[in-house]
C-alpha atoms as a PDB file:
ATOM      1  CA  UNK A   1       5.076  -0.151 -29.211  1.00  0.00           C
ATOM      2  CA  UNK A   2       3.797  -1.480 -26.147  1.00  0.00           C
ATOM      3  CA  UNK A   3       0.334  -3.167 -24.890  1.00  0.00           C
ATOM      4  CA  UNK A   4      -0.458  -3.811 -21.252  1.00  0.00           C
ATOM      5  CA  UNK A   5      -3.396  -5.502 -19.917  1.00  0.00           C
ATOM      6  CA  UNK A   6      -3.872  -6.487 -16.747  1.00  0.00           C
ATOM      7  CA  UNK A   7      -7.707  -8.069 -15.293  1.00  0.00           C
ATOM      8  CA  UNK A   8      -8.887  -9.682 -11.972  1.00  0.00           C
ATOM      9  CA  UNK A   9     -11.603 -11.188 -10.831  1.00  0.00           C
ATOM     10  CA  UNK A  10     -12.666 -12.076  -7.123  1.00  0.00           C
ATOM     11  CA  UNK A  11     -15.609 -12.666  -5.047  1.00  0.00           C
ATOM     12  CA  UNK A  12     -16.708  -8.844  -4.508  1.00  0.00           C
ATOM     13  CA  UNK A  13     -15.075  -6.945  -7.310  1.00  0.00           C
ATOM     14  CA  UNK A  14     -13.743  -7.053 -10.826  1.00  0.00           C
ATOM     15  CA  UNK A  15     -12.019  -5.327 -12.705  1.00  0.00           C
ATOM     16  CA  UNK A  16      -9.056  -4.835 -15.591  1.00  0.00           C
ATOM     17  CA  UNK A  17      -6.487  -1.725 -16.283  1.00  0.00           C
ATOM     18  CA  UNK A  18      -5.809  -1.414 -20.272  1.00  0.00           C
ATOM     19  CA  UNK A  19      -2.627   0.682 -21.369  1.00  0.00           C
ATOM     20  CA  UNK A  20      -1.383   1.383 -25.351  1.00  0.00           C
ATOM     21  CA  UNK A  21       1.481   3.426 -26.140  1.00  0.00           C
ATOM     22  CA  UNK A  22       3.351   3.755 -29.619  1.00  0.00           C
ATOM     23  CA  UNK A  23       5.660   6.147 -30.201  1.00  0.00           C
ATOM     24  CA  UNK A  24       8.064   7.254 -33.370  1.00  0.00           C
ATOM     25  CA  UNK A  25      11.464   9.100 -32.628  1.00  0.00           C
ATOM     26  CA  UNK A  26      13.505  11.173 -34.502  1.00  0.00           C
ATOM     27  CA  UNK A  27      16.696  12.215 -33.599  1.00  0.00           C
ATOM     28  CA  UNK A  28      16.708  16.326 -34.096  1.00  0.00           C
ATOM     29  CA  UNK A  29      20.200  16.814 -33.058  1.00  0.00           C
ATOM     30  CA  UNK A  30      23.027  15.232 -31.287  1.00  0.00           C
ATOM     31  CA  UNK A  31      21.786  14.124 -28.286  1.00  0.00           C
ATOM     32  CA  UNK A  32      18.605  15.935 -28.504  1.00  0.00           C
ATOM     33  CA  UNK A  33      15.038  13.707 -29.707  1.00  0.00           C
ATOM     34  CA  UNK A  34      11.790  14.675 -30.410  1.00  0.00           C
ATOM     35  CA  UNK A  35       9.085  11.802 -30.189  1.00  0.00           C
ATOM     36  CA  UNK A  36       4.821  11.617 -31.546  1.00  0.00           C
ATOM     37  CA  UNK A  37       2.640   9.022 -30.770  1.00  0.00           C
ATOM     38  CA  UNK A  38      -0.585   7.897 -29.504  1.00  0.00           C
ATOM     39  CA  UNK A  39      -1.431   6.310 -25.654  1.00  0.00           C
ATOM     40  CA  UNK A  40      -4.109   5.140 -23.930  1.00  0.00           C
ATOM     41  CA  UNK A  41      -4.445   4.382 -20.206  1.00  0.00           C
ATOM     42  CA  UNK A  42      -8.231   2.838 -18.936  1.00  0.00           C
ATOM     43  CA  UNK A  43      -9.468   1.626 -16.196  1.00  0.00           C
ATOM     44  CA  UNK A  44     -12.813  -0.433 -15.452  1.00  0.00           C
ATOM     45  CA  UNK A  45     -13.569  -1.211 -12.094  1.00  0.00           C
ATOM     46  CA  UNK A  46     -16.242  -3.232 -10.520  1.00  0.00           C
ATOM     47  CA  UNK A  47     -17.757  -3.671  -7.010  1.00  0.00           C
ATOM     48  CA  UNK A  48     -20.470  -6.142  -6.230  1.00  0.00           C
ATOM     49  CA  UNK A  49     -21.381  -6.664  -2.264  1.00  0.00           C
ATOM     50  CA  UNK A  50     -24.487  -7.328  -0.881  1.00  0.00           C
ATOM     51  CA  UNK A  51     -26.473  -4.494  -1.688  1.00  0.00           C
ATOM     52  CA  UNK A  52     -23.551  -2.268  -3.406  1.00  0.00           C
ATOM     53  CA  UNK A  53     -23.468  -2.283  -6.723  1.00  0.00           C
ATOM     54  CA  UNK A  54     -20.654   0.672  -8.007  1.00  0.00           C
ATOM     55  CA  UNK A  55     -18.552   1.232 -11.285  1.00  0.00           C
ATOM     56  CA  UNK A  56     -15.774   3.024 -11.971  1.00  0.00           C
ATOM     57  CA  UNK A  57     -14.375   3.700 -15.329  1.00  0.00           C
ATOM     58  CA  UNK A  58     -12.200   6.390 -16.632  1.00  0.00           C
ATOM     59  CA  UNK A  59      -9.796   6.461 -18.987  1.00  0.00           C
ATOM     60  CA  UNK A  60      -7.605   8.909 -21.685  1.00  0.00           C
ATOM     61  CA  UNK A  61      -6.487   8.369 -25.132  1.00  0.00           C
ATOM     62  CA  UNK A  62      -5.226  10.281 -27.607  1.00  0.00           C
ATOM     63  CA  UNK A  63      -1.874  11.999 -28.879  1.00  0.00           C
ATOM     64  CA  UNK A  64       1.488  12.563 -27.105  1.00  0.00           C
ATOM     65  CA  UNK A  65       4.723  14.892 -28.190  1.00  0.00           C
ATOM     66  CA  UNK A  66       7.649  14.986 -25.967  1.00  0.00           C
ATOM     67  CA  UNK A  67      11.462  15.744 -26.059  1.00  0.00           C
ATOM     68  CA  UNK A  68      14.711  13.718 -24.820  1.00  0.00           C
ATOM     69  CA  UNK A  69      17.373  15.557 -23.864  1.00  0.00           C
ATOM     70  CA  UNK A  70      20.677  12.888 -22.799  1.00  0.00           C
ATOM     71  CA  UNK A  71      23.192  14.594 -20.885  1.00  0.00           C
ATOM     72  CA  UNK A  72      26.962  13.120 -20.785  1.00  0.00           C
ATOM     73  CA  UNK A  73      29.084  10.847 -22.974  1.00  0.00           C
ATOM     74  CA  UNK A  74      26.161   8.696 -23.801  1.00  0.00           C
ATOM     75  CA  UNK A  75      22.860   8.999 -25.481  1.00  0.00           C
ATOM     76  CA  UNK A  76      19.653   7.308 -24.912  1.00  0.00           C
ATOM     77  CA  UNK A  77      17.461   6.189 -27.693  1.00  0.00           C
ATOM     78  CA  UNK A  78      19.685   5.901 -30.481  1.00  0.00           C
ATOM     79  CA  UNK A  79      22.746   3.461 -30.409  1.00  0.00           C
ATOM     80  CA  UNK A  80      24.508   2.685 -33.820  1.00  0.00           C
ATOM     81  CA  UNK A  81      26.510  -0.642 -34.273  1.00  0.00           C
ATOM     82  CA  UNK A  82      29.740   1.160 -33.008  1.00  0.00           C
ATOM     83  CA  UNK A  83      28.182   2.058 -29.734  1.00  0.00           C
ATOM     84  CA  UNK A  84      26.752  -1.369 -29.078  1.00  0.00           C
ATOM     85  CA  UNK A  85      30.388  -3.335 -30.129  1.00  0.00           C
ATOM     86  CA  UNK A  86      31.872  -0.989 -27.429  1.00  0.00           C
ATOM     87  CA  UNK A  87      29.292  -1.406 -24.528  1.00  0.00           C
ATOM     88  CA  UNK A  88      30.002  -5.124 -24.562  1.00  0.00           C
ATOM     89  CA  UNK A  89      33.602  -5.340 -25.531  1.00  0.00           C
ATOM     90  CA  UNK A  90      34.027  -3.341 -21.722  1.00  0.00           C
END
């Protein structure tokens, strides 16, 4: 899971950039993953000048499906104990 958020304020604009991602993954095959989740990306933006007065906001939300395919010895995404012990015993 991750949550961003990110705001500033100055003199002659505002503004703040909100992000939300979760994601599950399940590990189809050997060295092959399939992940679902949910993200979110917005943006609100703010101008104020002498007279200017403009907004933008936009923003997505909603589902996301993708696939991880790891090429070579290792994979990414799914270490077990064993893997771990030998990364830092090198």
């Amino acid at each position: 899971m991750d949550v961003d958020y990110f705001a500033l304020t100055t003199s002659k604009f505002n503004g703040r950039v909100w992000s939300t991602n979760i994601m599950f993954l399940y590990k189809l095959i050997d060295k092959l993953n399939l992940s679902l989740g949910y993200t979110g990306l917005n943006f609100d933006l703010n101008v104020v000048k002498e007279n200017v007065d403009k907004r933008f906001k936009w923003g997505y939300n909603g589902p996301a499906l993708g696939a991880i395919f790891s090429f070579g010895k290792k994979s990414w995404g799914h270490s077990s104990k064993k893997d771990i012990k030998n990364d830092v015993a090198k």
